[in-house]
PDB file of N, CA and C in Angstrom:
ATOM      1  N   UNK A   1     108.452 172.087  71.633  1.00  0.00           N
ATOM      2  CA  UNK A   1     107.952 171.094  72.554  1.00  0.00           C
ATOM      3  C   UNK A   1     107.561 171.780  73.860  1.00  0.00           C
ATOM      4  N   UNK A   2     106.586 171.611  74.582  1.00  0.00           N
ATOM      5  CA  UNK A   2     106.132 171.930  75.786  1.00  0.00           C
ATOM      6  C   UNK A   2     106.799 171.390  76.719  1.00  0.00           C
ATOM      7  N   UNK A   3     106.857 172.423  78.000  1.00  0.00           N
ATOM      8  CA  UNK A   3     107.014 171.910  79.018  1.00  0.00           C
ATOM      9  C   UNK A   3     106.383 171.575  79.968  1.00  0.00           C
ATOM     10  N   UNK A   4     106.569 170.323  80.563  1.00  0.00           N
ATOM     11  CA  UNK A   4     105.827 170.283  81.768  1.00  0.00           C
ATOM     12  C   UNK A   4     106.167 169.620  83.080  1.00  0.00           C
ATOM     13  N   UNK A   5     106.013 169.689  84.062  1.00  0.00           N
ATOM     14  CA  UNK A   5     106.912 169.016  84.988  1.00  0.00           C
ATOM     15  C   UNK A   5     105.665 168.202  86.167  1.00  0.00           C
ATOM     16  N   UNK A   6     106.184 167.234  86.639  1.00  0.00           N
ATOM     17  CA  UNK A   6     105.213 166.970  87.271  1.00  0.00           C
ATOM     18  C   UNK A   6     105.755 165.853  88.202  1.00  0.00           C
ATOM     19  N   UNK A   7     105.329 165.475  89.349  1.00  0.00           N
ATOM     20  CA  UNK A   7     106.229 164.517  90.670  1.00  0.00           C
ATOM     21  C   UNK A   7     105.252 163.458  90.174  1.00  0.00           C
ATOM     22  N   UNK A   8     106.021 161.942  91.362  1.00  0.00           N
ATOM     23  CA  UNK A   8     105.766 160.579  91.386  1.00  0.00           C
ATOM     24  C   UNK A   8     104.807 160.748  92.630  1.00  0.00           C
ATOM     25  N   UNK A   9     103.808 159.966  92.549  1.00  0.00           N
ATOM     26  CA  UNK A   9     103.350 159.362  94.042  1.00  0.00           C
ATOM     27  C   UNK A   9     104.185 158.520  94.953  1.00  0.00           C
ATOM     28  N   UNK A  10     103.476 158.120  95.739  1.00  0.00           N
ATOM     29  CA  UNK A  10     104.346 156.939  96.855  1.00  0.00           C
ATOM     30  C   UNK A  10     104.635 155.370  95.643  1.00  0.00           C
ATOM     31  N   UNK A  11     103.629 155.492  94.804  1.00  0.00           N
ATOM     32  CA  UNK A  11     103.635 153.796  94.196  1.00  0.00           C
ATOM     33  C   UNK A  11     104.070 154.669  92.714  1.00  0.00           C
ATOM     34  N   UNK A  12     104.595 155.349  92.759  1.00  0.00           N
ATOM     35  CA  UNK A  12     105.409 155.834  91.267  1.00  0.00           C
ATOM     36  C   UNK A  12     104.793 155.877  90.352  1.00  0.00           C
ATOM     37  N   UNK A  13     103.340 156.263  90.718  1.00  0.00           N
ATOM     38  CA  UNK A  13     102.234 156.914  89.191  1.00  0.00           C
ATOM     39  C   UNK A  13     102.754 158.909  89.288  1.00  0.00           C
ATOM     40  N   UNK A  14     102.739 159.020  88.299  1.00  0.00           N
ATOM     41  CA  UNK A  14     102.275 160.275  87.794  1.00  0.00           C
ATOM     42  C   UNK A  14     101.387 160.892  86.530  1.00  0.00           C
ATOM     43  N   UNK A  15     100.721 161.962  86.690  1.00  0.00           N
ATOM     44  CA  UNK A  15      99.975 162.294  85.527  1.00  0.00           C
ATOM     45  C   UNK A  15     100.705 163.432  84.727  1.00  0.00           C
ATOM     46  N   UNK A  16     100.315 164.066  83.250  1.00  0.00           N
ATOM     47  CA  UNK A  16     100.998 164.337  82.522  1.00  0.00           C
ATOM     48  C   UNK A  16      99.775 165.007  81.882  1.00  0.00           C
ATOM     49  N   UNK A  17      99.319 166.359  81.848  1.00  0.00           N
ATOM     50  CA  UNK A  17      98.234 166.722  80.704  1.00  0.00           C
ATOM     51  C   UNK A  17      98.786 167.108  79.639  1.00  0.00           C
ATOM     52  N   UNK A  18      98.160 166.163  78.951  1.00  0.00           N
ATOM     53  CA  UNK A  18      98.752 166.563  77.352  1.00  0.00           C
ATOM     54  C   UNK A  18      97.535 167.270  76.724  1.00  0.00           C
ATOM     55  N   UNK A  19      98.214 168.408  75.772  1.00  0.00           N
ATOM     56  CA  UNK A  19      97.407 168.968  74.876  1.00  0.00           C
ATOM     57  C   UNK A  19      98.149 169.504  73.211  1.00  0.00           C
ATOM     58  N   UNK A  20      97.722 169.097  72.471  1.00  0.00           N
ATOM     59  CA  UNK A  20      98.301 169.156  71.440  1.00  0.00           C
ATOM     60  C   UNK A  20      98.860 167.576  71.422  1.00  0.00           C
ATOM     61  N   UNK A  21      99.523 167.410  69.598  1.00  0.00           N
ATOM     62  CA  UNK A  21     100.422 166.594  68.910  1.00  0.00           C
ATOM     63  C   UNK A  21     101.479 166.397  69.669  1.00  0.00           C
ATOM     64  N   UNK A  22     101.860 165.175  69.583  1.00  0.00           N
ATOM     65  CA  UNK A  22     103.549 165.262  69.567  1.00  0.00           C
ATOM     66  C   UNK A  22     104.053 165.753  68.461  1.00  0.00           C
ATOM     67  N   UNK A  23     105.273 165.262  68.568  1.00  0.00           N
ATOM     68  CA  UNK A  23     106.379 164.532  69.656  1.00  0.00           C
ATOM     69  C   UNK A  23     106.706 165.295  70.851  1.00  0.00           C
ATOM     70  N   UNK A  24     106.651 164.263  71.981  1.00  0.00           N
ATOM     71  CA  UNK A  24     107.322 165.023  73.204  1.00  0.00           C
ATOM     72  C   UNK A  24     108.625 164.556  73.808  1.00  0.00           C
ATOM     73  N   UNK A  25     108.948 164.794  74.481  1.00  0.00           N
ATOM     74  CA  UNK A  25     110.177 164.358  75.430  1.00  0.00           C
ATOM     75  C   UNK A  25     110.414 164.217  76.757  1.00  0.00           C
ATOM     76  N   UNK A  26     110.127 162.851  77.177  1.00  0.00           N
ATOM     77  CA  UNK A  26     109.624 162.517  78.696  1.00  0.00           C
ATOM     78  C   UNK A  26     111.274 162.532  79.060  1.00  0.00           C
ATOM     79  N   UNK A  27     111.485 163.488  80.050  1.00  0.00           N
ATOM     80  CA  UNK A  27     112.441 163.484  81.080  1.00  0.00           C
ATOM     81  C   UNK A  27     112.140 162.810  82.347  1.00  0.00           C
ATOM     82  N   UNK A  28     113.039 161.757  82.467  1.00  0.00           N
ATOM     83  CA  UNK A  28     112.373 161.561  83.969  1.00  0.00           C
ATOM     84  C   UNK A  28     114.040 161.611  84.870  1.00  0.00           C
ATOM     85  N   UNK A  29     113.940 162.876  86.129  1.00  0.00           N
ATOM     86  CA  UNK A  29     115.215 162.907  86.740  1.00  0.00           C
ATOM     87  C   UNK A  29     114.771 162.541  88.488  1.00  0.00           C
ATOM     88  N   UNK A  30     115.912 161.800  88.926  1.00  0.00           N
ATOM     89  CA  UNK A  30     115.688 161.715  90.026  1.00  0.00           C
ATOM     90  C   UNK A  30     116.195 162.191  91.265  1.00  0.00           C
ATOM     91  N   UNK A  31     116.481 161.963  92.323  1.00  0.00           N
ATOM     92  CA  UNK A  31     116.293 163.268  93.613  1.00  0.00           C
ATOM     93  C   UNK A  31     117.674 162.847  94.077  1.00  0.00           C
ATOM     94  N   UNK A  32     118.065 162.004  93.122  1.00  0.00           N
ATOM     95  CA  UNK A  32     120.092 161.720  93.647  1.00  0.00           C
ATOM     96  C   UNK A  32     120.764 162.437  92.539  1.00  0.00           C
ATOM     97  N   UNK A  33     119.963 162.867  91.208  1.00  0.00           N
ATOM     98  CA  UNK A  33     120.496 163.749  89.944  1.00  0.00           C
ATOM     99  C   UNK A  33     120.632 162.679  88.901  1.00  0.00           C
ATOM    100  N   UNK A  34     120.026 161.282  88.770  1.00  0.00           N
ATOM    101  CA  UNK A  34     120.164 160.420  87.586  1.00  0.00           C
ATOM    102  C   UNK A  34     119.229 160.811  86.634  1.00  0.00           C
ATOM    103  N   UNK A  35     119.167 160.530  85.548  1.00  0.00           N
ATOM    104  CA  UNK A  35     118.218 161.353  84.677  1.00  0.00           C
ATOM    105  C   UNK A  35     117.888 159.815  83.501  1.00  0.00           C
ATOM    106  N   UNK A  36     116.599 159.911  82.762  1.00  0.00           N
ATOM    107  CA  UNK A  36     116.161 159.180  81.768  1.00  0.00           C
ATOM    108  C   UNK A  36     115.683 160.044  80.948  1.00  0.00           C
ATOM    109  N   UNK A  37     115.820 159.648  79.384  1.00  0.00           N
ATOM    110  CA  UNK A  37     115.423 160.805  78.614  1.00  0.00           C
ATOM    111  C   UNK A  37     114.535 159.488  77.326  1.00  0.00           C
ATOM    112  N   UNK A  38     113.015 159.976  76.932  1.00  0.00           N
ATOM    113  CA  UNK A  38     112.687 159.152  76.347  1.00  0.00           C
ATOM    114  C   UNK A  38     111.650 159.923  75.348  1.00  0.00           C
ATOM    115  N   UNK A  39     111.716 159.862  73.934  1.00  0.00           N
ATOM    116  CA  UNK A  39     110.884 160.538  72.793  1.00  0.00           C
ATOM    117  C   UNK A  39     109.650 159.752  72.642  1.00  0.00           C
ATOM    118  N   UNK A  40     108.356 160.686  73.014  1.00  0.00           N
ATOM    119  CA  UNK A  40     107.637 159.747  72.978  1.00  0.00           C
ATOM    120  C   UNK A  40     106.250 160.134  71.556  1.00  0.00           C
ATOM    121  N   UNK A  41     106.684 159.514  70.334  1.00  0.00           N
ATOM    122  CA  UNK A  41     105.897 160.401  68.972  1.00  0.00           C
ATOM    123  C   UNK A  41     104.742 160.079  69.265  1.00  0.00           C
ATOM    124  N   UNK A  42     103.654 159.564  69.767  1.00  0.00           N
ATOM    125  CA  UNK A  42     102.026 158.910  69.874  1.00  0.00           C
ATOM    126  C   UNK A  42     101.851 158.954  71.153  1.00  0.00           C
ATOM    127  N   UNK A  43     101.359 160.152  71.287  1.00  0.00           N
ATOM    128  CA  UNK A  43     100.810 159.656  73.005  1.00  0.00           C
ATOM    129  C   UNK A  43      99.281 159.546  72.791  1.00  0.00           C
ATOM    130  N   UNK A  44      98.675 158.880  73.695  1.00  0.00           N
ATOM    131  CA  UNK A  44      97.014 158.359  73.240  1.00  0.00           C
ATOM    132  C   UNK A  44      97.338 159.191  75.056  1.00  0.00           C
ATOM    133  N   UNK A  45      95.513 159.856  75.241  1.00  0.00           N
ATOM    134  CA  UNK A  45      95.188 160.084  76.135  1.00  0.00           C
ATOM    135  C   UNK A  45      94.561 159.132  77.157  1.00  0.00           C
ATOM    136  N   UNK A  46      95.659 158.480  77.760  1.00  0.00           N
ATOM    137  CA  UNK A  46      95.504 157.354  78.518  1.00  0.00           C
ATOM    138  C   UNK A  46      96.247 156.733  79.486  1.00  0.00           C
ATOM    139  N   UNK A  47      95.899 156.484  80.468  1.00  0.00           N
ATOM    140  CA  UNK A  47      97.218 155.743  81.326  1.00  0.00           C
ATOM    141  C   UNK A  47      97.455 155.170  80.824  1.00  0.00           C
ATOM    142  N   UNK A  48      99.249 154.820  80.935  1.00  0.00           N
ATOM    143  CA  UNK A  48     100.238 154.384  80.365  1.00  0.00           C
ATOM    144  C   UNK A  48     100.427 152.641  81.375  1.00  0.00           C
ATOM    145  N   UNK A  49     100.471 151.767  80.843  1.00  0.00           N
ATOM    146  CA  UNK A  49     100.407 150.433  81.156  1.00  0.00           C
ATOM    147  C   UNK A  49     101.886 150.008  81.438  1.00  0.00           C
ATOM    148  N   UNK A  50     101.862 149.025  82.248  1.00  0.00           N
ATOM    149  CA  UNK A  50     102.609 148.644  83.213  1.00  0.00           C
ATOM    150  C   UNK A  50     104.250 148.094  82.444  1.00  0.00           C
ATOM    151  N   UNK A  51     104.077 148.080  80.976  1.00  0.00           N
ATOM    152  CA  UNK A  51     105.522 147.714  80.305  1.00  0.00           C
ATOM    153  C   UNK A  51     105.399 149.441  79.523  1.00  0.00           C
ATOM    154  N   UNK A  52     104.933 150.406  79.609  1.00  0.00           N
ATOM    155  CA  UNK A  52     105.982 151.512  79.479  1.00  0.00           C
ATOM    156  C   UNK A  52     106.501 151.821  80.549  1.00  0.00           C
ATOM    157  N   UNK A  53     106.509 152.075  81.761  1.00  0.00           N
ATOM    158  CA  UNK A  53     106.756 152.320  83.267  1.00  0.00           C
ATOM    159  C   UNK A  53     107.896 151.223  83.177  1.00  0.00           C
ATOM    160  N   UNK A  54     108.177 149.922  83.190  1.00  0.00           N
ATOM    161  CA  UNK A  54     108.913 149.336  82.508  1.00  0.00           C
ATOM    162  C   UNK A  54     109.561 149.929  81.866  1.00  0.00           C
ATOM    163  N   UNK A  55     109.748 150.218  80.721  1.00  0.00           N
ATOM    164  CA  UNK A  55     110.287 150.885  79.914  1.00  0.00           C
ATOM    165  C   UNK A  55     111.636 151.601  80.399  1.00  0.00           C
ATOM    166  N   UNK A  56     110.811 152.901  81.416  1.00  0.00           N
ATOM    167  CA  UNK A  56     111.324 153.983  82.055  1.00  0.00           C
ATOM    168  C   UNK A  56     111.955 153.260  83.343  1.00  0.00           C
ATOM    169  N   UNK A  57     111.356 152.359  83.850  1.00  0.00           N
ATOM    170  CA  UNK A  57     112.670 151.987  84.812  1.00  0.00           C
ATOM    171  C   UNK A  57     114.040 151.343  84.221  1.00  0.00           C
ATOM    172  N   UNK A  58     113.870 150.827  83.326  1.00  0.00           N
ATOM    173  CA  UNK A  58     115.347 150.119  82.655  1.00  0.00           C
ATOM    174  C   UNK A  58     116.171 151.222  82.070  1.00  0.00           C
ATOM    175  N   UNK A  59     115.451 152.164  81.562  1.00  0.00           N
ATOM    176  CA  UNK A  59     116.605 153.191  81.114  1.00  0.00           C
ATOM    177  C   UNK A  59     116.530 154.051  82.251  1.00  0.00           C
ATOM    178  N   UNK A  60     116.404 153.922  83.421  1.00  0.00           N
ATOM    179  CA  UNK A  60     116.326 155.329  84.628  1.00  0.00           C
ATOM    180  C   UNK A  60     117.609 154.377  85.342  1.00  0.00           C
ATOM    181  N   UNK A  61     117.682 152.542  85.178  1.00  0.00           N
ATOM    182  CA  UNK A  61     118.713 151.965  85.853  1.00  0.00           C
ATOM    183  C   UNK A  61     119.999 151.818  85.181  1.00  0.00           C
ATOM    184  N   UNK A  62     119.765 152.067  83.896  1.00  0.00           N
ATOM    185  CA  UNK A  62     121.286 152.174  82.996  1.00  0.00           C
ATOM    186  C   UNK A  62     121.811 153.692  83.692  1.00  0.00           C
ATOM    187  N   UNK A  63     121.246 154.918  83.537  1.00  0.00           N
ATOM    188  CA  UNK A  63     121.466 155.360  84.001  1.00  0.00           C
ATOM    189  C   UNK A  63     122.402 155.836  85.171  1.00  0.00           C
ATOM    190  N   UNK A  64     121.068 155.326  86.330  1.00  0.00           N
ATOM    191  CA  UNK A  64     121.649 154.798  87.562  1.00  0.00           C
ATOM    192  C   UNK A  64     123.405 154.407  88.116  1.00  0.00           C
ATOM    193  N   UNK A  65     123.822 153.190  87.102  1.00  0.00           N
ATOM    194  CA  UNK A  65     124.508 152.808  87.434  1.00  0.00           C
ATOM    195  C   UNK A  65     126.211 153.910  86.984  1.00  0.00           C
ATOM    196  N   UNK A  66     125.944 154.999  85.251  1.00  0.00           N
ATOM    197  CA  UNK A  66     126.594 155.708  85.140  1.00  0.00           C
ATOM    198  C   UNK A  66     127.579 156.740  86.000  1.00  0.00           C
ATOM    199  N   UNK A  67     128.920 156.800  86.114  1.00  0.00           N
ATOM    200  CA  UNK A  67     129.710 157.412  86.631  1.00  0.00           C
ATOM    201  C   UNK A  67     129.643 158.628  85.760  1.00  0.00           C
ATOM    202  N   UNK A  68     129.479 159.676  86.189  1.00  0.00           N
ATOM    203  CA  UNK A  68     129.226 161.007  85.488  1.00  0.00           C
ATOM    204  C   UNK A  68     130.811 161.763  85.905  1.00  0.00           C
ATOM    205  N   UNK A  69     131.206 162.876  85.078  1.00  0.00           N
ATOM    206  CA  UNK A  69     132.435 163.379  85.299  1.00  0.00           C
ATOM    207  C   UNK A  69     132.356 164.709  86.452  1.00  0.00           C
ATOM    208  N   UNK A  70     131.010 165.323  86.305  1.00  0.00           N
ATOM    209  CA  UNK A  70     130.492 165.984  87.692  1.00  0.00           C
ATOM    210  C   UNK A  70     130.688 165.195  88.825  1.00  0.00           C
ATOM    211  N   UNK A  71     130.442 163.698  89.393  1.00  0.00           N
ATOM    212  CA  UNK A  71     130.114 163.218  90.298  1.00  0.00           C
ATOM    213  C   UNK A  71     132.377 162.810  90.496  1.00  0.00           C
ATOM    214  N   UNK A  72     132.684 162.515  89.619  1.00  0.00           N
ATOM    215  CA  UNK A  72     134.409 162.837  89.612  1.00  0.00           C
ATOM    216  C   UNK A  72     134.889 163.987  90.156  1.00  0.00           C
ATOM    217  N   UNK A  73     134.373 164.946  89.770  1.00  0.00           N
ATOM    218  CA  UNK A  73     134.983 166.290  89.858  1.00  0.00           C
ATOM    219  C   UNK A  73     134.653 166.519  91.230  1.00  0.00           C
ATOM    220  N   UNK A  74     133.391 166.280  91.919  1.00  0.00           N
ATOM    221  CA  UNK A  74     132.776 166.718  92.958  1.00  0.00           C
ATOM    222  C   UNK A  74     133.647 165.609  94.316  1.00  0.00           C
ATOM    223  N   UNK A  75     133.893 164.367  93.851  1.00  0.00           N
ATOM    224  CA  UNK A  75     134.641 163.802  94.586  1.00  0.00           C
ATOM    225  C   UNK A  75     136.055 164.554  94.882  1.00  0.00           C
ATOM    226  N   UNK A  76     136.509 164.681  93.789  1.00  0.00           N
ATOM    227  CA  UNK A  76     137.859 165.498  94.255  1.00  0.00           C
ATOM    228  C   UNK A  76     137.880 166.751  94.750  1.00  0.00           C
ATOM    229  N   UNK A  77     136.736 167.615  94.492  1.00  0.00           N
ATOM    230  CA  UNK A  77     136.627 168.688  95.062  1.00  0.00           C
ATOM    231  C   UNK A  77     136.479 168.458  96.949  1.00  0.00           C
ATOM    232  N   UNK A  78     135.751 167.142  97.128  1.00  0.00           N
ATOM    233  CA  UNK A  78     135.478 166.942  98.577  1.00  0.00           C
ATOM    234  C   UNK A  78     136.867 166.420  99.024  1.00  0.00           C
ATOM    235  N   UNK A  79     137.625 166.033  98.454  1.00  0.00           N
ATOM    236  CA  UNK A  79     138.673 165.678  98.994  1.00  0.00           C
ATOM    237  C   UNK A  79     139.731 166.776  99.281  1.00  0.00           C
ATOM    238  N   UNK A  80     139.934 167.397  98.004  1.00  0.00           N
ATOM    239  CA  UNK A  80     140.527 168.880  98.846  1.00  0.00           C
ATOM    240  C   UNK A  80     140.295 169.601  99.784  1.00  0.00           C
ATOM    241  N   UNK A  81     138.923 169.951  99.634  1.00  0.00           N
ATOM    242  CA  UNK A  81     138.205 170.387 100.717  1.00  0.00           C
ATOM    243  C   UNK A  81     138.371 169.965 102.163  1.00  0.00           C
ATOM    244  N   UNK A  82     138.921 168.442 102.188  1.00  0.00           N
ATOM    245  CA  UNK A  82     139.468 167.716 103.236  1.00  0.00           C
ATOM    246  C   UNK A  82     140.392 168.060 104.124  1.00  0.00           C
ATOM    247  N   UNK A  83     141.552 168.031 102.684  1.00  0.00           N
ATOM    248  CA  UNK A  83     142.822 168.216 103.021  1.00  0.00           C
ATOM    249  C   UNK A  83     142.875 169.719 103.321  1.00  0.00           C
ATOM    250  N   UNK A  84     142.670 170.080 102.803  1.00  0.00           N
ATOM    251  CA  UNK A  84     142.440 171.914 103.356  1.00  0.00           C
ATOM    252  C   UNK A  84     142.238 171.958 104.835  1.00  0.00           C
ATOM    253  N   UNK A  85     141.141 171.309 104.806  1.00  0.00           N
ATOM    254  CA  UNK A  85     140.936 171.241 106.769  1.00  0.00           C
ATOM    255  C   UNK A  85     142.150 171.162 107.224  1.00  0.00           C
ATOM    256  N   UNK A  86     142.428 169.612 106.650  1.00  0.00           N
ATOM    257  CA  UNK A  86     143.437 169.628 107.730  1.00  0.00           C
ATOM    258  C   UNK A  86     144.717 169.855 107.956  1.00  0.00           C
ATOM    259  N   UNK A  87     144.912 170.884 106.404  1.00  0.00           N
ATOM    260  CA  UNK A  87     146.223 171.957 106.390  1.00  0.00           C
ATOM    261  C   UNK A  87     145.951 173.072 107.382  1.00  0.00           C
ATOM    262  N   UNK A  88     144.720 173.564 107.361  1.00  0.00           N
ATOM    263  CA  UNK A  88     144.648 174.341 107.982  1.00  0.00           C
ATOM    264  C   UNK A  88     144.636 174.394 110.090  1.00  0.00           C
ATOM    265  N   UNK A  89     144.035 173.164 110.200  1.00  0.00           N
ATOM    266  CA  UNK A  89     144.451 172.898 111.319  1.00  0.00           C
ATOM    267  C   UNK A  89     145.613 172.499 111.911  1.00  0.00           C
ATOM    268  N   UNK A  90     146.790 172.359 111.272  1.00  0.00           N
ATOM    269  CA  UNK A  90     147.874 171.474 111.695  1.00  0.00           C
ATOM    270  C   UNK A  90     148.695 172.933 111.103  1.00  0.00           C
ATOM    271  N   UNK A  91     148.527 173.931 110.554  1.00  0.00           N
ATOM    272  CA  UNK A  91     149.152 174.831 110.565  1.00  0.00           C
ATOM    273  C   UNK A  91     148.711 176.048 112.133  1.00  0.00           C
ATOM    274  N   UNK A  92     147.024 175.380 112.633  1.00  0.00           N
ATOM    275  CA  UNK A  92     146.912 176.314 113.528  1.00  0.00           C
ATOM    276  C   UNK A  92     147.100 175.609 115.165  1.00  0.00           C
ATOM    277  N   UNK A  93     147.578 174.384 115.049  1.00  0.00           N
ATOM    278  CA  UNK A  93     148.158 173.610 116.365  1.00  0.00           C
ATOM    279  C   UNK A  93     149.737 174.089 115.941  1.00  0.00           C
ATOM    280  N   UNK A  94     150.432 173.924 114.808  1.00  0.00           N
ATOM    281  CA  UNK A  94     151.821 174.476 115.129  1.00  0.00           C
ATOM    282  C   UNK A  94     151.795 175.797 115.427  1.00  0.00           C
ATOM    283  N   UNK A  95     151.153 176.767 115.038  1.00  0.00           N
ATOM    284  CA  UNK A  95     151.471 178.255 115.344  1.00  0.00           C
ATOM    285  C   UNK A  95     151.391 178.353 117.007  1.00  0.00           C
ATOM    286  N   UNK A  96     149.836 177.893 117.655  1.00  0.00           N
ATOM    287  CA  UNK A  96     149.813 177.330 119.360  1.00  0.00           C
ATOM    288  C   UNK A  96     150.686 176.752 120.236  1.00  0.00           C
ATOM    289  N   UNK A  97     151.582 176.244 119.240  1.00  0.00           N
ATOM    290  CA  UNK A  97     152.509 174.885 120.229  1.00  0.00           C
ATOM    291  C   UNK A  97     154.162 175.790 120.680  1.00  0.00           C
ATOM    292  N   UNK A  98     154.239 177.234 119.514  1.00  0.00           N
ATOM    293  CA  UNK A  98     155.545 178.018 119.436  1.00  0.00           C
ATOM    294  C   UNK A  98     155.288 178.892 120.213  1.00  0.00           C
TER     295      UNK A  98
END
């Protein structure tokens, strides 16, 4: 399968040159890290009409709403990261205060 990558406009068109057969595999990821993944066997050389775009927003909002175990991990990592601070500061006001 080819790759190809390509951005949204302001009104969320993008283009896509296809060459060759499918099947392809439309990734669509977004700029917070949610991702849609969609097989697409028939592509006709043509803009794509307003219920596939459809399509891709309903599975980009299932998505969306997913708790990922990275976005877990990364929480607790910020929280240590926290507490670290402020081990580390309250170990460097007691060393000041003796």
């Amino acid at each position: 399968m080819p790759i190809i990558s390509t951005k949204s406009d302001a009104n969320g068109h993008f283009y896509i040159p296809v060459s060759g057969d499918g099947p392809f595999k439309v990734v669509v990821e977004g700029s917070n890290g949610h991702r849609a993944e969609r097989m697409a066997d028939n592509i006709l050389k043509r803009s794509l009409g307003r219920s596939e775009f459809e399509l891709l927003r309903e599975d980009f909002e299932i998505f969306k709403n997913r708790i990922y175990l990275r976005d877990i991990i990364g929480g607790v990592g910020y929280m240590l990261g926290l507490f670290g601070i402020l081990a580390l500061l309250a170990i460097r006001k007691e060393k000041n205060s003796k």
